[in-house]
N, C-alpha and C. Protein backbone atom coordinates (compact mmCIF):
# COMPACT_ATOMS: atom_id res chain seq x y z
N UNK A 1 30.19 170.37 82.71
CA UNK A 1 29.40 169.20 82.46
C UNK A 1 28.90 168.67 83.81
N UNK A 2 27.74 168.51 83.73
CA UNK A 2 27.35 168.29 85.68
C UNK A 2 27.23 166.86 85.55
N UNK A 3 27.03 166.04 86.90
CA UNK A 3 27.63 164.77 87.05
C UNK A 3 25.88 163.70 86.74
N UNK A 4 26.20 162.69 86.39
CA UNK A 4 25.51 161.73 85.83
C UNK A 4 24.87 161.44 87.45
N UNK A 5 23.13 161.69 86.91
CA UNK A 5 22.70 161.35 88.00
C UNK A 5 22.63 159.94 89.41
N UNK A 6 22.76 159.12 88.18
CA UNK A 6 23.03 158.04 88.77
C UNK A 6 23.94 157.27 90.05
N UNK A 7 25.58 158.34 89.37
CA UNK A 7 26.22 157.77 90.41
C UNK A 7 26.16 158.93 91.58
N UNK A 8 24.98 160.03 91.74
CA UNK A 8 24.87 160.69 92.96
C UNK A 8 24.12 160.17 94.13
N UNK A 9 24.53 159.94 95.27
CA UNK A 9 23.63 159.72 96.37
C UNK A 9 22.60 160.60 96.87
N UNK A 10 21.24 160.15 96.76
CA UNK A 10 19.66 160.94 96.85
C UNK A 10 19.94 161.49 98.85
N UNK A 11 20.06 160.64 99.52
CA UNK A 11 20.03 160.18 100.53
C UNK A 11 20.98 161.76 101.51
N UNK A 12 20.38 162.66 102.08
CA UNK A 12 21.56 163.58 102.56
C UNK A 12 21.98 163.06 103.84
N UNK A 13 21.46 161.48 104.54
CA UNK A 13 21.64 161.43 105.54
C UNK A 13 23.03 160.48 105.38
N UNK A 14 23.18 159.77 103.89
CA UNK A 14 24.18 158.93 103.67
C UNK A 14 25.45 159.80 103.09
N UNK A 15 25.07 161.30 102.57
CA UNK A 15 25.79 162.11 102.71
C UNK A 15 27.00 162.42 103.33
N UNK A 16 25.64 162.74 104.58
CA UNK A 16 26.56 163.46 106.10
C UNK A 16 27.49 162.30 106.54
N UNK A 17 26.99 161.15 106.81
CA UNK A 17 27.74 159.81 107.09
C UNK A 17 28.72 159.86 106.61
N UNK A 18 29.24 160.21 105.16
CA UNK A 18 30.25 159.67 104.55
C UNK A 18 31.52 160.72 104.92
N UNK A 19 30.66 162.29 104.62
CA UNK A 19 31.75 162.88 104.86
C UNK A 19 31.95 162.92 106.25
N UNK A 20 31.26 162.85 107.35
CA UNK A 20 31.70 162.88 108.99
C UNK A 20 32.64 161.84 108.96
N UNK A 21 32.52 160.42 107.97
CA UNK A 21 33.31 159.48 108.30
C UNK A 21 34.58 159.70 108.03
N UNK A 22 34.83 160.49 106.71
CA UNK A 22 35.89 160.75 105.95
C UNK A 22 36.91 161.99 106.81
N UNK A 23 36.04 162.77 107.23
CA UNK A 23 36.83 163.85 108.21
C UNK A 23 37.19 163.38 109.39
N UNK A 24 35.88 163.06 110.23
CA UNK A 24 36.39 162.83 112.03
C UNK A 24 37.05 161.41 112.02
N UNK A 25 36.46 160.36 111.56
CA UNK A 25 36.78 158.93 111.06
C UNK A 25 38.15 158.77 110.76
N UNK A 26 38.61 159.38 109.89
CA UNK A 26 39.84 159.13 109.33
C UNK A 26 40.92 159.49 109.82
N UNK A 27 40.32 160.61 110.86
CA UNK A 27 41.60 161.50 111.81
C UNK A 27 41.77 160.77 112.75
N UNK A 28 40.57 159.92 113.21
CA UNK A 28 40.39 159.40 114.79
C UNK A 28 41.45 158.07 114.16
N UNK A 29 41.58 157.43 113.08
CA UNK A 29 41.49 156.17 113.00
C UNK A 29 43.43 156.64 112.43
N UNK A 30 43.77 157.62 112.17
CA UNK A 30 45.34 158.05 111.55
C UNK A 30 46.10 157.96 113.03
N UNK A 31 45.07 158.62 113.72
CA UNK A 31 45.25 158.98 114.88
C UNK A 31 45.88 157.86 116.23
N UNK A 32 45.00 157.36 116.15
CA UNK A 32 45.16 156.22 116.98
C UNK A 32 46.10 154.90 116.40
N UNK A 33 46.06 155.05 114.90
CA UNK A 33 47.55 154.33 114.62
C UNK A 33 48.90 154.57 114.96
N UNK A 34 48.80 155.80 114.98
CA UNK A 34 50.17 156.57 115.52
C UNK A 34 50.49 156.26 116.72
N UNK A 35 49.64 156.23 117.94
CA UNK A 35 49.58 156.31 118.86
C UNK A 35 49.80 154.77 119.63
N UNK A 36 49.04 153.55 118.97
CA UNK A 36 49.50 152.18 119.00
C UNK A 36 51.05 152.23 118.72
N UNK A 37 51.76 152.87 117.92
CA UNK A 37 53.03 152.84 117.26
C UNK A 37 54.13 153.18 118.41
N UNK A 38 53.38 154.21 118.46
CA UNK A 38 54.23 155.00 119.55
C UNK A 38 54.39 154.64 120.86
N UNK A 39 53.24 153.79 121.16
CA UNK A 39 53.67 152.78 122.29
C UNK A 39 53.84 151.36 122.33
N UNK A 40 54.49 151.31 120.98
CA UNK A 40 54.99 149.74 121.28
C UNK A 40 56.71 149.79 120.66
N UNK A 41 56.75 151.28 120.04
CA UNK A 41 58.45 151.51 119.09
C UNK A 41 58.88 152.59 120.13
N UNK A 42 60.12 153.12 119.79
CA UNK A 42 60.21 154.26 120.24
C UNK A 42 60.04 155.52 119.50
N UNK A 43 58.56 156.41 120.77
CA UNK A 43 57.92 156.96 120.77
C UNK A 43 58.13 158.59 119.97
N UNK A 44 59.38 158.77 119.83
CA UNK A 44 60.10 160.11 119.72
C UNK A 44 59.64 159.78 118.13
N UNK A 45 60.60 158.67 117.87
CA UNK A 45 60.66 158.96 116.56
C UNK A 45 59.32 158.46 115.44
N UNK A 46 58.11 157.69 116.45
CA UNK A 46 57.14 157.43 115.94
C UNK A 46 56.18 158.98 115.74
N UNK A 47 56.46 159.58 117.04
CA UNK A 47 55.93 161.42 116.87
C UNK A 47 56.87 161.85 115.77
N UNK A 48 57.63 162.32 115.74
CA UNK A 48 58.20 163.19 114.54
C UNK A 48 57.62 162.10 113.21
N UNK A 49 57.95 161.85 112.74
CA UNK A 49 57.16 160.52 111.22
C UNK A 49 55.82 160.77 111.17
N UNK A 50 54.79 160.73 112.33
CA UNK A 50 53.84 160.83 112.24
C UNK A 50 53.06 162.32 112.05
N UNK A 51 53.92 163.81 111.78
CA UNK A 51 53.62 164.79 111.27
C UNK A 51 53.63 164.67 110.06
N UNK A 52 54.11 163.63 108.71
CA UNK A 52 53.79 163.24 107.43
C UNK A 52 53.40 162.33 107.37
N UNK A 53 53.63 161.06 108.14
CA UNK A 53 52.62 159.88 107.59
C UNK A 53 51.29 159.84 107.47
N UNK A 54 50.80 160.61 109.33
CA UNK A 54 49.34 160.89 109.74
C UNK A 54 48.52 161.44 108.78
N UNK A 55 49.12 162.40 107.91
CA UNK A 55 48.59 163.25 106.54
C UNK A 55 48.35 162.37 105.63
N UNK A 56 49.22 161.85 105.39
CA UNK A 56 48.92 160.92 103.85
C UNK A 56 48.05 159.99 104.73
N UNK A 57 47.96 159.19 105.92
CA UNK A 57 47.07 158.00 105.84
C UNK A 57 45.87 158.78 106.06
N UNK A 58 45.80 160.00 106.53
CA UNK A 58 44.11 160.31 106.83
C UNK A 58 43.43 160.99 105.15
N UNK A 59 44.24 160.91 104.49
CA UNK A 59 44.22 161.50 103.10
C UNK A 59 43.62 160.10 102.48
N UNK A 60 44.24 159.07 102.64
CA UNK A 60 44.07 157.66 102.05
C UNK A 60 42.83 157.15 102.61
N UNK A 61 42.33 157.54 103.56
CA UNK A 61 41.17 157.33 104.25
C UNK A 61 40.10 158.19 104.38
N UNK A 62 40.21 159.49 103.90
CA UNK A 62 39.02 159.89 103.25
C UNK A 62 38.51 159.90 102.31
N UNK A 63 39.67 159.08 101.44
CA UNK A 63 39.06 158.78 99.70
C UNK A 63 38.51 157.51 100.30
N UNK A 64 38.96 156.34 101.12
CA UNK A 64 38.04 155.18 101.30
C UNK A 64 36.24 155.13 101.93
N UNK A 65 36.38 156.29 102.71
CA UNK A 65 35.45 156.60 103.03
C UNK A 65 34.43 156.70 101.83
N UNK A 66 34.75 157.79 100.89
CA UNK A 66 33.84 158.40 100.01
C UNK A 66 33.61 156.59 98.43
N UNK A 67 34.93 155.95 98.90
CA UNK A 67 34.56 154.85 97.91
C UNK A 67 33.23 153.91 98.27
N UNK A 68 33.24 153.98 99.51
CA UNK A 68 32.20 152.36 100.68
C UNK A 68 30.69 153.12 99.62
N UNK A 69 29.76 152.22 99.21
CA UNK A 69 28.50 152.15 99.08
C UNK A 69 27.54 153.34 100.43
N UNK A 70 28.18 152.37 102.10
CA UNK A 70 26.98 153.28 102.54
C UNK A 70 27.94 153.82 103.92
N UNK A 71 27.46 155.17 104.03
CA UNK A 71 28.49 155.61 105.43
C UNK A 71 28.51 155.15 106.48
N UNK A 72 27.59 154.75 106.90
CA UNK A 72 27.08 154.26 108.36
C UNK A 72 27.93 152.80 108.54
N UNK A 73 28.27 151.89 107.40
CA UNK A 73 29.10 150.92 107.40
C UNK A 73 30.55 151.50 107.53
N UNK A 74 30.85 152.50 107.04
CA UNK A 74 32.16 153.25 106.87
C UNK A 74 32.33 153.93 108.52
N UNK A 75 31.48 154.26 109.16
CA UNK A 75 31.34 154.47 109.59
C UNK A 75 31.60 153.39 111.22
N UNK A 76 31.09 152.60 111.07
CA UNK A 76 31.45 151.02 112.25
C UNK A 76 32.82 150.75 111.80
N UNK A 77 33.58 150.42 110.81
CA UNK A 77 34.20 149.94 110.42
C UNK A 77 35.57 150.93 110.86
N UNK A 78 35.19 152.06 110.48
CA UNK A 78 36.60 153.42 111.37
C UNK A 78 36.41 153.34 112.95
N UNK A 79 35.32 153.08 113.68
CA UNK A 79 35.12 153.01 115.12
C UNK A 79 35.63 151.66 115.41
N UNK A 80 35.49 150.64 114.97
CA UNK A 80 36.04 149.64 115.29
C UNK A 80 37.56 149.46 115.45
N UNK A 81 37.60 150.15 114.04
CA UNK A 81 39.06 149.65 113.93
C UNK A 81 40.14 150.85 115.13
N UNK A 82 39.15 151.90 114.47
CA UNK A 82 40.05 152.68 116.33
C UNK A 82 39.71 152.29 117.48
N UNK A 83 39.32 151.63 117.89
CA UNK A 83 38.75 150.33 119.03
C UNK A 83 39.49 149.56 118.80
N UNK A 84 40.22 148.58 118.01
CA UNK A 84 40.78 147.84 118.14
C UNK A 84 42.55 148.15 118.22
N UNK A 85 42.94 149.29 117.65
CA UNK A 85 43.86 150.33 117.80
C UNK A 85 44.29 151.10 119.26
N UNK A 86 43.06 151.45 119.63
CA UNK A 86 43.17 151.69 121.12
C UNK A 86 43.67 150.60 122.41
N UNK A 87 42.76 149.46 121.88
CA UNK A 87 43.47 148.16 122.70
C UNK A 87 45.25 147.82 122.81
N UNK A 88 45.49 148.12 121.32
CA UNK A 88 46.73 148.11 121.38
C UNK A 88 47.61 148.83 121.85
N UNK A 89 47.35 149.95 121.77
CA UNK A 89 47.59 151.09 122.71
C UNK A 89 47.50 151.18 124.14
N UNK A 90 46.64 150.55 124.47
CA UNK A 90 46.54 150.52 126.07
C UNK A 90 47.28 149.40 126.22
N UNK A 91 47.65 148.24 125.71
CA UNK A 91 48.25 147.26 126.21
C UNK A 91 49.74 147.36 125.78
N UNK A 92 49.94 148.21 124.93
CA UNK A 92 51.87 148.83 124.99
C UNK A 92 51.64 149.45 125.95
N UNK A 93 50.97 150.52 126.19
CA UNK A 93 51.15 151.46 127.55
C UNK A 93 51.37 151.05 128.63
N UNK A 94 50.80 149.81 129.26
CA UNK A 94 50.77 149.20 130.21
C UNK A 94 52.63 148.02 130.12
N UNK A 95 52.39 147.44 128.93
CA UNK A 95 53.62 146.85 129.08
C UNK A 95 55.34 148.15 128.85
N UNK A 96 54.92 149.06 128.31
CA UNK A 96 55.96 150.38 128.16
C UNK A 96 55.45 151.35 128.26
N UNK A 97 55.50 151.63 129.73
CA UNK A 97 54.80 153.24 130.00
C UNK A 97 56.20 154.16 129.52
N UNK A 98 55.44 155.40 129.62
CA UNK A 98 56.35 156.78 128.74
C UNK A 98 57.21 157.34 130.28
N UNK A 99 56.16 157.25 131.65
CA UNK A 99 56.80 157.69 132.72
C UNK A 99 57.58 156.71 133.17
C-alpha cells in the first residue's frame, strides 16, 4: 500500500535536511552529551555507559529529527544545542582537566 501523498515532503532539499540532521545531528549532539558528562562526573565510568546510552539517545534523536515540520529548524536546534553542550564541556575541562 504506498503512502498517502499528503503526509510526503515534495521538497528534496527538506529531505536532505532532515536526514543529514537525523544522522550527523544526532551523533554530534549524543556525542557531545557524553562528553559534557564525562567532564563534569567521573569520566571512566561516563565512557563505558556511554557505549549504550550514546545508541539509544542518537536513536531517540533521529526519530525527532524526522518528527520537526522543517529540517533546517532541526537542524539549528541540534547545532545549538551541541554548542551549548560544548560550553559545558569546555568549562568542566577547565575546572577538571583529565591530565
Amino acid at each position: 500500500m504506498p503512502a498517502n501523498k499528503k503526509y510526503l515532503n515534495p521538497s528534496p532539499s527538506q529531505r536532505f535536511a532532515k536526514i543529514t540532521a537525523a544522522i550527523l545531528g544526532g551523533l554530534i549532539v549524543a556525542v557531545m552529551f557524553h562528553l559534557a558528562l564525562a567532564s563534569w562526573f567521573n569520566h571512566v565510568a561516563v565512557i563505558i555507559t556511554s557505549t549504550f546510552s550514546a545508541f539509544i539517545l542518537w536513536a531517540v534523536l533521529m526519530v525527532v529529527a524526522f518528527l520537526g515540520e522543517n529540517g533546517w529548524k532541526v537542524w539549528g536546534i541540534y547545532l545549538l544545542t551541541s554548542l551549548v553542550l560544548f560550553v559545558i564541556y569546555h568549562l568542566g575541562n577547565q575546572t577538571n582537566p583529565l591530565v
